[in-house]
Protein backbone atom coordinates (compact mmCIF):
# COMPACT_ATOMS: atom_id res chain seq x y z
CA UNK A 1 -51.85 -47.99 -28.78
CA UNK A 2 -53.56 -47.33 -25.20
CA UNK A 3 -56.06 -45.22 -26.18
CA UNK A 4 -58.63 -43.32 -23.63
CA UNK A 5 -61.07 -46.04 -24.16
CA UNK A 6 -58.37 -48.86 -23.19
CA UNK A 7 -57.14 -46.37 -20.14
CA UNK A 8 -60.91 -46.05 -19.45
CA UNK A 9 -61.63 -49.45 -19.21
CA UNK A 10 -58.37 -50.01 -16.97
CA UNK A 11 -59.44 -47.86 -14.52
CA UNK A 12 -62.51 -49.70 -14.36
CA UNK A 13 -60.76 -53.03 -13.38
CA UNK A 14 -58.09 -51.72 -10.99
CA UNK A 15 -59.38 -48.43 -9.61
CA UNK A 16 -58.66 -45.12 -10.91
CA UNK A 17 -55.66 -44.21 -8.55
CA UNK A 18 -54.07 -47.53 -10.03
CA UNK A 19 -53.53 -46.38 -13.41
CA UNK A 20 -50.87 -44.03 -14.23
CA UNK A 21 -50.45 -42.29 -18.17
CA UNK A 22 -49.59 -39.03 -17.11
CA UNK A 23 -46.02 -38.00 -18.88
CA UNK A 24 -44.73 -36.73 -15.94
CA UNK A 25 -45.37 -40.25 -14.01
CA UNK A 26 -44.82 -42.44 -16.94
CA UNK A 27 -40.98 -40.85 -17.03
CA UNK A 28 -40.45 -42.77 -13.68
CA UNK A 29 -41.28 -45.93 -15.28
CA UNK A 30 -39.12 -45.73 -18.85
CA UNK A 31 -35.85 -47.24 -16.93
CA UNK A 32 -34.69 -49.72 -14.65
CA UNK A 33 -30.93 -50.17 -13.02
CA UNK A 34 -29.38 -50.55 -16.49
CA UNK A 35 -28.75 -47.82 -19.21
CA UNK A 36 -31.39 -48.20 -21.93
CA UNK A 37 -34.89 -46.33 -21.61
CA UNK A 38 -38.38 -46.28 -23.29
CA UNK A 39 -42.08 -45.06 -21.61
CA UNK A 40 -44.89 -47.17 -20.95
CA UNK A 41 -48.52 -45.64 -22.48
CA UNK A 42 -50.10 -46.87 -19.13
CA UNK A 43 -49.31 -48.12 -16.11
CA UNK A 44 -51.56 -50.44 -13.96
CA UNK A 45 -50.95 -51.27 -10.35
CA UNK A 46 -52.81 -54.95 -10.12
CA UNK A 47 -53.69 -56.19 -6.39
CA UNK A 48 -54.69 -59.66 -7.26
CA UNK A 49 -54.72 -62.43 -9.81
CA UNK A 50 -57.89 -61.85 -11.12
CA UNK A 51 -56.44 -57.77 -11.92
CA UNK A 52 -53.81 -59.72 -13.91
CA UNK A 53 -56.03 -61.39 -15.73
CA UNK A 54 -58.36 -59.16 -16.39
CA UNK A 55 -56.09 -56.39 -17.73
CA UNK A 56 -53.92 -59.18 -20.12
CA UNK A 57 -57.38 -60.07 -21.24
CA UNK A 58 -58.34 -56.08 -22.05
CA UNK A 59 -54.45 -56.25 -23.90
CA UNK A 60 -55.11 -59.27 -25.92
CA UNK A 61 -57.60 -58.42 -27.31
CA UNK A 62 -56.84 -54.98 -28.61
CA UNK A 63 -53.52 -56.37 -29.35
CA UNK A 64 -51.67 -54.13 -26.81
CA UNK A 65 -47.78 -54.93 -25.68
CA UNK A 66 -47.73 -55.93 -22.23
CA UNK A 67 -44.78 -56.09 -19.73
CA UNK A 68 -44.90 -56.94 -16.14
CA UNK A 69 -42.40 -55.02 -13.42
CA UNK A 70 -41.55 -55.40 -10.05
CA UNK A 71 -39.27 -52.77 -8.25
CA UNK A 72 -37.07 -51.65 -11.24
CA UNK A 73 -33.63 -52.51 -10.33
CA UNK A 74 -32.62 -55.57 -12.93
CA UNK A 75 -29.78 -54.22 -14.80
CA UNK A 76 -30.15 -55.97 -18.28
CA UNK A 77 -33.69 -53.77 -19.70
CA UNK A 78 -35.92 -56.26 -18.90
CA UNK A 79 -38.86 -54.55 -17.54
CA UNK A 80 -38.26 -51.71 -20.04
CA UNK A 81 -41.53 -51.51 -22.26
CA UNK A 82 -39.97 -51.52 -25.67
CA UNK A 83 -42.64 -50.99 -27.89
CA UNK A 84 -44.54 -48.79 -25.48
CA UNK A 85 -48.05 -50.54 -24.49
CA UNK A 86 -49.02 -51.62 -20.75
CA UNK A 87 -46.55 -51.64 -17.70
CA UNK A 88 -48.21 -53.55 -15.07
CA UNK A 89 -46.82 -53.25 -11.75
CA UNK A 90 -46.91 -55.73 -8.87
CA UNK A 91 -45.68 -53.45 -6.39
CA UNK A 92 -49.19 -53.94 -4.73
CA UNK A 93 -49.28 -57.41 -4.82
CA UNK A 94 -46.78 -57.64 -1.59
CA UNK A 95 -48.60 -60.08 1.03
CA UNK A 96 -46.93 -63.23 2.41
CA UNK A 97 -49.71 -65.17 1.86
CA UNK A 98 -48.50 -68.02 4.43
CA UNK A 99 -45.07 -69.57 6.60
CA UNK A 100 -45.26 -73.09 6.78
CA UNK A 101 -42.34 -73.76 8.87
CA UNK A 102 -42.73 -77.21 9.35
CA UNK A 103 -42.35 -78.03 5.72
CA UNK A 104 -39.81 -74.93 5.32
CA UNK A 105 -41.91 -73.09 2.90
CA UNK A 106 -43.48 -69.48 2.55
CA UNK A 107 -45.65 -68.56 0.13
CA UNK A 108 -45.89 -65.15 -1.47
CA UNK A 109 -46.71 -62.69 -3.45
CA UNK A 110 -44.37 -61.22 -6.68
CA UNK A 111 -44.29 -57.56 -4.99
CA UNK A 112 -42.56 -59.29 -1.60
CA UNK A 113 -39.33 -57.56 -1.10
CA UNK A 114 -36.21 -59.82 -0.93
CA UNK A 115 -35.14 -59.19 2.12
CA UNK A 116 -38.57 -59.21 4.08
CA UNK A 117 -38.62 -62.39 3.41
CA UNK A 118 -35.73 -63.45 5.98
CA UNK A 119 -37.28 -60.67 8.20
CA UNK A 120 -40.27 -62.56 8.66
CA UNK A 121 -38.80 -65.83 9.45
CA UNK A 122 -35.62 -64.83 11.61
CA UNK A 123 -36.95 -64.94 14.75
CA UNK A 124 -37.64 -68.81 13.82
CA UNK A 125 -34.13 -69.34 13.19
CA UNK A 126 -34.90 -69.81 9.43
CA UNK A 127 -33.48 -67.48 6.25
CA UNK A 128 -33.91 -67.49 2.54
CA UNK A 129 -30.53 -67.94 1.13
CA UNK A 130 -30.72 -66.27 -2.22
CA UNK A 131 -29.45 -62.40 -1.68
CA UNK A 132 -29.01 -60.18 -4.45
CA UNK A 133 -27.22 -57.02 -3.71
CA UNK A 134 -30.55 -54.93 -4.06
CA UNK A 135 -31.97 -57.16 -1.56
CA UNK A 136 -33.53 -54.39 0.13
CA UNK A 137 -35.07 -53.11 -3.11
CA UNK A 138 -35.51 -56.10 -5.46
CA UNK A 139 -38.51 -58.35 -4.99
CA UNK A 140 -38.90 -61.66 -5.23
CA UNK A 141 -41.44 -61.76 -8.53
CA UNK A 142 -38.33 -59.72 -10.56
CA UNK A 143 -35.72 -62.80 -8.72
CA UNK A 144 -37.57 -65.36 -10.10
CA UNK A 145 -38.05 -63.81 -13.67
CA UNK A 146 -34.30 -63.51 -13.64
CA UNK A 147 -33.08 -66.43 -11.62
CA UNK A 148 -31.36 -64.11 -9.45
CA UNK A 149 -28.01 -64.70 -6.93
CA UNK A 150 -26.23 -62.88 -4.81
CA UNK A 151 -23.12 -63.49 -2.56
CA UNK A 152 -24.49 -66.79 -0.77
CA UNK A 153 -25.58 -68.67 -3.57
CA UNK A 154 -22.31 -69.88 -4.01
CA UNK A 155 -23.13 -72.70 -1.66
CA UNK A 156 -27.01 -72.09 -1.65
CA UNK A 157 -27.80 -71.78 -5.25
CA UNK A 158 -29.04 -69.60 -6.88
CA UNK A 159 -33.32 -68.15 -7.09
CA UNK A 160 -34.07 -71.51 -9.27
CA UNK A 161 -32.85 -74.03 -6.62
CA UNK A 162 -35.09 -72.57 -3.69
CA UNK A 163 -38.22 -72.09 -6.06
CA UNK A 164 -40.76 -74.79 -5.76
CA UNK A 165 -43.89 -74.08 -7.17
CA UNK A 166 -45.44 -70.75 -9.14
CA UNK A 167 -49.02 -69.60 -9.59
CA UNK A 168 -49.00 -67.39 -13.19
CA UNK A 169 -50.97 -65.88 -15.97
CA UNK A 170 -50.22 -66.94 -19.88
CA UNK A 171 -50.60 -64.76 -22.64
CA UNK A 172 -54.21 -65.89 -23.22
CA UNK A 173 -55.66 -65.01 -19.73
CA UNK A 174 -55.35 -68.24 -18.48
CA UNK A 175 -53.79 -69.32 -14.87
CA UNK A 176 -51.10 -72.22 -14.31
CA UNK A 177 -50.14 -73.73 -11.12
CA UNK A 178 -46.82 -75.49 -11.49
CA UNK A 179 -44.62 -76.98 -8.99
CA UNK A 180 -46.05 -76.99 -5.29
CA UNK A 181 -44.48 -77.64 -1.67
CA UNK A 182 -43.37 -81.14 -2.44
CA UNK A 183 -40.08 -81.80 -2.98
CA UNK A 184 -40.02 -83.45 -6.22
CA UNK A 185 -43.27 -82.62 -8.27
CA UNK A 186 -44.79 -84.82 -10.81
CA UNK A 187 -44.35 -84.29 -14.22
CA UNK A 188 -42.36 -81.98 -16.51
CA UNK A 189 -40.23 -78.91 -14.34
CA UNK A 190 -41.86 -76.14 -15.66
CA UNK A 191 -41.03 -74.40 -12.57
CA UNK A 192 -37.64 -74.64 -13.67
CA UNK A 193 -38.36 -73.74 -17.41
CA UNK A 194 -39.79 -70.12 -16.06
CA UNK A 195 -37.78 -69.23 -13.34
CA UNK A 196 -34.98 -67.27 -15.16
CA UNK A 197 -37.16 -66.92 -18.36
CA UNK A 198 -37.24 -62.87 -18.12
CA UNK A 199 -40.96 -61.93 -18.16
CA UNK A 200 -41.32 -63.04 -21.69
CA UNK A 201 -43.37 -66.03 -21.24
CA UNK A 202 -45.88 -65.98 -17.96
CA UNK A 203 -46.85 -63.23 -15.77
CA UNK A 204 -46.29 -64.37 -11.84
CA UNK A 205 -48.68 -64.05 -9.33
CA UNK A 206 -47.45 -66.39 -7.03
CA UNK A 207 -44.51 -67.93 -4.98
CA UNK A 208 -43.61 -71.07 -3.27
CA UNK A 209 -40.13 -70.66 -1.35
CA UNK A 210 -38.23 -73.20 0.75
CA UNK A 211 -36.74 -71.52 3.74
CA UNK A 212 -33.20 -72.46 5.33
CA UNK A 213 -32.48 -73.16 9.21
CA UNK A 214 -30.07 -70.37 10.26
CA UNK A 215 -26.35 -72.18 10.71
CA UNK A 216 -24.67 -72.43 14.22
CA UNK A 217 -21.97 -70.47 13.47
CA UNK A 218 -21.23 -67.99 11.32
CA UNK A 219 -17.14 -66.52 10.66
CA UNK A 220 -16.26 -63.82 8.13
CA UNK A 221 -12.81 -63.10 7.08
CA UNK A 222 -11.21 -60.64 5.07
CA UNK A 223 -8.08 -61.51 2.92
CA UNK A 224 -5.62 -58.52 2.01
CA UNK A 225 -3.72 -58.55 -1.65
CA UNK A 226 -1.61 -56.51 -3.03
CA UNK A 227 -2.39 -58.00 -6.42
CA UNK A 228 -5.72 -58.72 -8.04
CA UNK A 229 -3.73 -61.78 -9.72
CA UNK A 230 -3.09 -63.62 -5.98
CA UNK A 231 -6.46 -62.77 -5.12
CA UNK A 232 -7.65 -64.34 -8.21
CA UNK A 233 -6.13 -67.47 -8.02
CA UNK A 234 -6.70 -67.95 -4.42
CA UNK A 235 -10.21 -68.51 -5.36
CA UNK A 236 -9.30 -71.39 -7.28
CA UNK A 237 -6.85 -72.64 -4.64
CA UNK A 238 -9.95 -72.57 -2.12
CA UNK A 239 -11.37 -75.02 -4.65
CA UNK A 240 -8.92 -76.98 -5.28
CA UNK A 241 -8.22 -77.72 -1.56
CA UNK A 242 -12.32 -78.52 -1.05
CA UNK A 243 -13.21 -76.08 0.77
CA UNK A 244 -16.67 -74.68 -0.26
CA UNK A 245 -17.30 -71.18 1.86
CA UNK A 246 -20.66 -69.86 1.68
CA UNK A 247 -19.54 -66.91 -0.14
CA UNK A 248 -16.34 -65.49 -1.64
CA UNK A 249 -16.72 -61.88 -2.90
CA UNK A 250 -13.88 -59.87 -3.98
CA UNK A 251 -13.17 -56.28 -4.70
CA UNK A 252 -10.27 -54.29 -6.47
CA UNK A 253 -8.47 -51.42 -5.41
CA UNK A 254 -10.44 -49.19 -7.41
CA UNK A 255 -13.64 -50.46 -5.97
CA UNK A 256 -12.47 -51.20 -2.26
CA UNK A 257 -11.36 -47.57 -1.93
CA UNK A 258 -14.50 -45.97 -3.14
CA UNK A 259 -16.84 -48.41 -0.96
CA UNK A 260 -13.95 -47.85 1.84
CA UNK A 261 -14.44 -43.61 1.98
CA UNK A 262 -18.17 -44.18 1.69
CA UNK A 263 -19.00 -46.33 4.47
CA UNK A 264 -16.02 -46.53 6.17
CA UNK A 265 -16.58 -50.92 6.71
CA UNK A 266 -12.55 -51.35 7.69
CA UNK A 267 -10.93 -52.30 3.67
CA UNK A 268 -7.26 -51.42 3.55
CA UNK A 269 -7.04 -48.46 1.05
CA UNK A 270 -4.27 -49.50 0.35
CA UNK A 271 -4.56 -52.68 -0.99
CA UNK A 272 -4.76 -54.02 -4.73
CA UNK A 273 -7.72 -56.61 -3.72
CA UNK A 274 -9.19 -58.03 -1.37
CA UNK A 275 -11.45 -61.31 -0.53
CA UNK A 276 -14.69 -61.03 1.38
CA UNK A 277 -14.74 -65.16 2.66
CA UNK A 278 -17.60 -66.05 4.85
CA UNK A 279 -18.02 -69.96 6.18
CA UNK A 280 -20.55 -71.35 8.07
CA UNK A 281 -22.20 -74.76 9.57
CA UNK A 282 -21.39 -76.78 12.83
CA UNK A 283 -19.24 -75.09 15.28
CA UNK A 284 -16.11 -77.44 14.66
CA UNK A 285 -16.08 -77.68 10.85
CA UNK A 286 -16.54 -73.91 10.86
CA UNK A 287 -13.38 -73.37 12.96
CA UNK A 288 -11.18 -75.87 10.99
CA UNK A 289 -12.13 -74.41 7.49
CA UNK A 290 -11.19 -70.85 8.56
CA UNK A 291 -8.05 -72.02 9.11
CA UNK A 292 -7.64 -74.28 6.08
CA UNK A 293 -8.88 -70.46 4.00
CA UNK A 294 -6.15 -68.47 5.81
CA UNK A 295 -3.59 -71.38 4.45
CA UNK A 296 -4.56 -70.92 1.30
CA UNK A 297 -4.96 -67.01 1.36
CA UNK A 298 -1.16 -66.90 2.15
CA UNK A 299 0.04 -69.65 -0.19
CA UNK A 300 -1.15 -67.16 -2.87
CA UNK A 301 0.35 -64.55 -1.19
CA UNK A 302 -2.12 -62.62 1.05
CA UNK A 303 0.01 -59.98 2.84
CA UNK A 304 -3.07 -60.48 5.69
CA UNK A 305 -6.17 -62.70 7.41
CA UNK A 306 -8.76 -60.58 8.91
CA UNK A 307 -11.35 -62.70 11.09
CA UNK A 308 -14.59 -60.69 12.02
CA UNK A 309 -14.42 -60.88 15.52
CA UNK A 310 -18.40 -60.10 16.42
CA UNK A 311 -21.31 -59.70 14.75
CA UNK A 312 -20.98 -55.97 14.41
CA UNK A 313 -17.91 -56.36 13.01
CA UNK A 314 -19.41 -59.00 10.29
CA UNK A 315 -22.28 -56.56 9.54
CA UNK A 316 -20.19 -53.65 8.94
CA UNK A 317 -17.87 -55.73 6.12
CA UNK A 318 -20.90 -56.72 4.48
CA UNK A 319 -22.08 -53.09 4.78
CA UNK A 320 -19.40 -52.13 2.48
CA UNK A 321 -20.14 -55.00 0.22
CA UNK A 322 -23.92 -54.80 -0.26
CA UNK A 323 -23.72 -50.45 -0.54
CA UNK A 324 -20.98 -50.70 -3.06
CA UNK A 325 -22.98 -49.21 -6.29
CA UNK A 326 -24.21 -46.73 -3.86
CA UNK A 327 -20.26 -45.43 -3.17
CA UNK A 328 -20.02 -45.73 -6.83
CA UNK A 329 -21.91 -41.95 -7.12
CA UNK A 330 -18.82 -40.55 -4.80
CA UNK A 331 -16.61 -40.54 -8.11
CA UNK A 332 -18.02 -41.28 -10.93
CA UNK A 333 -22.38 -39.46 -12.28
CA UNK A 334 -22.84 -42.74 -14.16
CA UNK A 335 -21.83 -46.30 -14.33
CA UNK A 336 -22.68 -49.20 -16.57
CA UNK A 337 -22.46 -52.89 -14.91
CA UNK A 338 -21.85 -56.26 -16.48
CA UNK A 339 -22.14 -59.56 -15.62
CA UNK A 340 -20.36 -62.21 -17.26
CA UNK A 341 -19.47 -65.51 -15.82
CA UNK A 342 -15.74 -67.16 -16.46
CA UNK A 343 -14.02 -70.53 -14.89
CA UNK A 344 -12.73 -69.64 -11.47
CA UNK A 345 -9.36 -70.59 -13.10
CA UNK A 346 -9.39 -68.19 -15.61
CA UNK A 347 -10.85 -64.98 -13.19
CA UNK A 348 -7.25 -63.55 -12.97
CA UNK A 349 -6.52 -63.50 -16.55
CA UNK A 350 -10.07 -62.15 -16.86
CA UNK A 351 -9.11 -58.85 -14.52
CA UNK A 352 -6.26 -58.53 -16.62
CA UNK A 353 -8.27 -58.02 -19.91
CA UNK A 354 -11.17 -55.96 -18.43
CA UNK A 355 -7.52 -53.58 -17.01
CA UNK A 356 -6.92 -53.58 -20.80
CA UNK A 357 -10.21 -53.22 -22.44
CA UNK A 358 -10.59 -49.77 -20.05
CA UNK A 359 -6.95 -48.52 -21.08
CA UNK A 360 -8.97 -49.11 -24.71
CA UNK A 361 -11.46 -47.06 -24.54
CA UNK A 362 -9.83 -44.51 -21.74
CA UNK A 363 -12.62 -45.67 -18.65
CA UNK A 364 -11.97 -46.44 -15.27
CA UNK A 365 -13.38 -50.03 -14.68
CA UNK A 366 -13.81 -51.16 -11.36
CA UNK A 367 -14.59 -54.59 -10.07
CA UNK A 368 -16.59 -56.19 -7.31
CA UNK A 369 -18.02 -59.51 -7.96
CA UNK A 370 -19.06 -63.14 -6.93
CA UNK A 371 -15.62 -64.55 -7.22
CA UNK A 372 -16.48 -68.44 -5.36
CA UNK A 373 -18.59 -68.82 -8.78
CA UNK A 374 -16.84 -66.36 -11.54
CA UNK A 375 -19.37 -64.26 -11.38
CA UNK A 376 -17.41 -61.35 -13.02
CA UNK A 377 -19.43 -58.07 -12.43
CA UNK A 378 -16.69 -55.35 -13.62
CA UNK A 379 -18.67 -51.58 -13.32
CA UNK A 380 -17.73 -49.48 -15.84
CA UNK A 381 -17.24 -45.40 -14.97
CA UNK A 382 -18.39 -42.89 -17.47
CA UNK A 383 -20.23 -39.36 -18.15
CA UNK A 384 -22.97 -39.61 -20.15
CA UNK A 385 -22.75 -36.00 -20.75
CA UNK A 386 -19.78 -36.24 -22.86
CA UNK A 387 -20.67 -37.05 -26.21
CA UNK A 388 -19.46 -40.95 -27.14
CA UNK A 389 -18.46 -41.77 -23.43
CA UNK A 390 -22.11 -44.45 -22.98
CA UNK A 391 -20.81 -45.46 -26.06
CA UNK A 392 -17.81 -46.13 -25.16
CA UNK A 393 -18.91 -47.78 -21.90
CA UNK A 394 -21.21 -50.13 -23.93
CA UNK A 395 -18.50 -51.65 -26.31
CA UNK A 396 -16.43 -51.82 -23.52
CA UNK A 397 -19.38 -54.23 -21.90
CA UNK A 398 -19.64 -56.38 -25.29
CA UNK A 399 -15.76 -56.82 -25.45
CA UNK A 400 -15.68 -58.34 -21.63
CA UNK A 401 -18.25 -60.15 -22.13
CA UNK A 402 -17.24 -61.88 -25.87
CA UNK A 403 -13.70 -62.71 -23.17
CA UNK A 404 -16.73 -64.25 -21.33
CA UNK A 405 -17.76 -66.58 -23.75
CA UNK A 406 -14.12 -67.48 -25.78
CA UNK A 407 -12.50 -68.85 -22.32
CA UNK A 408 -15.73 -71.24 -21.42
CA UNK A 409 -18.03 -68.50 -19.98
CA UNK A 410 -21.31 -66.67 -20.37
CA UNK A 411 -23.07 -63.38 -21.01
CA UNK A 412 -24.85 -63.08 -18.03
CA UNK A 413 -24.41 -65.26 -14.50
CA UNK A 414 -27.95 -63.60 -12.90
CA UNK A 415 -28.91 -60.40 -14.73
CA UNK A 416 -30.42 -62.09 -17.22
CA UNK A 417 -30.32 -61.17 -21.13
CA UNK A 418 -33.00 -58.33 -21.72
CA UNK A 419 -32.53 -56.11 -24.14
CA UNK A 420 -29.10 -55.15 -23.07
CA UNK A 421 -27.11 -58.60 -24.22
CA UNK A 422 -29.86 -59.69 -26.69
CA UNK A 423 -27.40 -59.26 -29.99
CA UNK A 424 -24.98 -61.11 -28.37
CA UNK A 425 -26.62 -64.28 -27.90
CA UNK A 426 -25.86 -65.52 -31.92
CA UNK A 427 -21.76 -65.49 -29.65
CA UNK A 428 -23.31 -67.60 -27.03
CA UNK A 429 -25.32 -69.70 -29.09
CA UNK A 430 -25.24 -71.66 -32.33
CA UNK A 431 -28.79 -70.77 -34.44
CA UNK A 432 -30.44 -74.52 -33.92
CA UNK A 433 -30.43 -73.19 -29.92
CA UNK A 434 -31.40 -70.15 -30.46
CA UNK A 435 -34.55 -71.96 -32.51
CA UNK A 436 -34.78 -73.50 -29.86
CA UNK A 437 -35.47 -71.24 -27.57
CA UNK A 438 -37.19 -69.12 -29.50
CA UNK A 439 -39.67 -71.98 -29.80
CA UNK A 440 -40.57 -71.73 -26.61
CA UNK A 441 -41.99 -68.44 -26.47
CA UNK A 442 -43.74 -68.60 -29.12
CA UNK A 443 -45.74 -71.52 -27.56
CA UNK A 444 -46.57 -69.44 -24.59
CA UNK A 445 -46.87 -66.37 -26.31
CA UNK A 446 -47.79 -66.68 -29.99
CA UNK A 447 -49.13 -63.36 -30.64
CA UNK A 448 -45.68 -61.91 -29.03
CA UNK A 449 -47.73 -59.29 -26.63
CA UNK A 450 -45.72 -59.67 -23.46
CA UNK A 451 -42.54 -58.20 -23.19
CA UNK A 452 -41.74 -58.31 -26.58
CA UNK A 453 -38.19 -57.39 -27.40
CA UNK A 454 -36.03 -59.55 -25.35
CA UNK A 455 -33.43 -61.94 -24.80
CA UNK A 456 -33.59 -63.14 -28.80
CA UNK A 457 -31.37 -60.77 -30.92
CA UNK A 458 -33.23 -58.75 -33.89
CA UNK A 459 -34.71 -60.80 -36.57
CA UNK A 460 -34.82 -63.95 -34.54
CA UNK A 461 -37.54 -62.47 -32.03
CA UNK A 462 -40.78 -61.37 -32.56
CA UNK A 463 -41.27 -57.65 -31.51
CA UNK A 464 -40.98 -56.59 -35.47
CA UNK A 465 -44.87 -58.30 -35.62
CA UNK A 466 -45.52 -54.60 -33.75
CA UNK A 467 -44.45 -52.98 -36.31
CA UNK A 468 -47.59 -54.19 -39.01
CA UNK A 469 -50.81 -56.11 -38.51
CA UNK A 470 -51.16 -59.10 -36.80
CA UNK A 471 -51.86 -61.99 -39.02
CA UNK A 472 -52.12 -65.67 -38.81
CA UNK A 473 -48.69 -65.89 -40.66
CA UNK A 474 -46.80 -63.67 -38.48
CA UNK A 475 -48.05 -64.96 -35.19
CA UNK A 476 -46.10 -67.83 -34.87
């Protein structure tokens, strides 16, 4: 419990108009972009390291629940206090603490948003490839604690593969530095090992990204369907012919049309699907490949081959694309939004079953989604002011996502596991793995005080040691 002498000594270590435990503010901090909600007793806006350490000290030893958040918009519950305790919030911590173009790095703080980032590099020619949908929003602490994507990372990679090197806080108070610039650091990748790892096992304070050189040409297409089946398996004709765009995003008819009346980007409405392909590299290869994508577009029966002709043109396609849960709101007051992974081969008999699983429960499903990598993301409309419809909406989520897993897929492809998937892990994963993994946080976090809750399904986790006194026997 954060009692006044805990919020008292808070204040003392951050400032008093960096604490929050008001029930009117902590309401603003009970949710993130998903469904599930529960309030912080505190939260504590840290501005540095030492704040971070000082405050998980103050937790530890009063035996407090501690969970870190960045700007709120993961989707799977994982900055969602479970067991109540101490939000703290790196929204402060927000400096680019340095651009080393030379070595195409930038170092930076967790509260850095995405997409500023890229805005201060651009004018070097350089970029940072991974770009989540909230890029505008989502910041790049919350990216690394879920290994975050985006549209790009098809060719790019995903947050992992452009993360070299962390600064963080354990459990105990202590600070790490893993990775670094280098290419290839010495010893065990424990970068790697945290990046995706949810907040449950370090607290980050700091960020080593490798930047990108900006290609020399850039060509976006558009391929029209009037089936979500040919626009399915023209993804894994692309493949099969070697071509490897930089992105491949497709939306259905349902989702095209909404994004279509709300921003008005140039989609058909009248189409069943359609293919948002983007290519890039040296001038020549660019050129040839658009044409090898528009052979393969109509082999699977594209009715028509859209080529951006400017960059205005570009901007306003992926305008459509990166506002789509915005247009969302212009039919539907809520929507729920998965995020299972499948075989590109199997991503038209995947649409098929999420068509069937809404006629199911009687919901409108819409899809838009990282088709290069089968990146499924189908958005589920509902009113949670009818009784039974979230419901509804949620065992519509598990049944897509056990499809997921029974045709060589996976529960999550960059939202990570949270709260929101945690019971369905035991489909994912036989129980020597989920040991496994379960050994691992214990060994950063015995006593189980940050973010307990997560990813592990119930009984196999460790948030029920908040329920009675710690002892020796149930800290590990």
């Amino acid at each position: 419990m954060v009692d006044i002498d805990t919020k008292r000594w808070l204040r003392a270590i951050v400032g008093d108009n960096n604490v929050l435990d008001t029930d009117i503010d902590l309401r603003l901090y009970e949710y993130d972009g998903g469904v599930d909600k529960h309030r912080p007793e505190a939260v504590v806006f840290v501005k540095t390291t030492d704040h971070v350490v000082k405050v998980v000290n103050l937790a530890r030893e009063r035996g407090i629940p501690f969970v870190g958040r960045g700007a709120g918009t993961g989707l799977s519950g994982g900055v969602i206090p479970r067991t109540g305790g101490i939000m703290i919030s790196f929204a402060k911590m927000n400096k680019i603490v340095e651009i080393d173009l030379e070595n195409e790095r930038i170092v930076v703080e967790p509260g850095v948003v995405n997409l500023d980032v890229t805005l201060a590099v651009q004018g070097q020619k350089y970029f940072y490839a991974p770009d989540p949908s909230s890029q505008r929003a989502c910041t790049i602490g919350g990216n690394v604690a879920e290994n975050a994507g985006g549209p790009h990372t098809l060719a790019y990679g995903v947050t992992t593969n452009h993360v070299l090197g962390l600064e963080a806080v354990l459990p105990d108070g202590s600070v790490i530095q893993v990775g670094g610039k280098a290419q290839d650091p010495v010893g065990f990748d424990l970068v790697g090992l945290l990046t995706g790892s949810e907040g449950t096992m370090v607290l980050v304070t700091k960020i080593i990204l490798r930047l990108m050189r900006q290609p020399e040409l850039v060509k976006t297409t558009l391929a029209i369907f009037n089936s979500a089946d040919e626009a399915g398996n023209t993804v894994a004709e692309i493949t099969a012919r070697a071509i490897t765009p930089v992105a491949v995003e497709m939306l259905d008819g349902v989702m095209l049309r909404m994004v279509e009346e709300a921003t008005h980007a140039g989609y058909p409405l009248d189409a069943a699907a359609v293919l948002l392909i983007e290519l890039e590299g040296l001038k020549e290869a660019v050129e040839e490949q658009v044409e090898q994508v528009r052979e393969a577009c109509f082999a699977c029966g594209a009715r028509e081959f859209r080529v951006a002709k400017d960059a205005v043109e570009r901007d306003l396609l992926w305008k459509g694309r990166k506002n789509a849960f915005g247009a969302v709101g212009r039919l539907s007051p809520y929507y729920y939004v998965q995020d299972g992974v499948v075989p590109r081969t199997r991503i038209a008999e995947t649409l098929r079953f999420i068509g069937q699983v809404g006629e199911k429960y009687g919901l409108t499903i819409s899809n838009i989604f990282h088709a290069g990598d089968g990146n499924m993301h189908p958005i589920i409309l509902f009113d949670a002011r009818k009784p039974g419809e979230l419901e509804k909406a949620q065992h519509a989520g598990e049944d897509i996502l056990a499809f997921c897993i029974s045709v060589g897929g996976s529960i999550t492809g960059e939202h990570g596991v949270g709260m929101e998937k945690m019971e369905l892990m035991e489909k994912q994963f036989d129980p020597d793995s989920l040991d496994m993994i379960g050994s691992f946080k214990n060994l950063f976090d015995p006593t189980c005080l940050l973010n307990p809750g997560k990813v592990l399904p119930t009984g196999r986790g460790c948030m029920e040691i908040h329920q009675k006194p710690l002892t020796e026997s149930n800290m590990l």
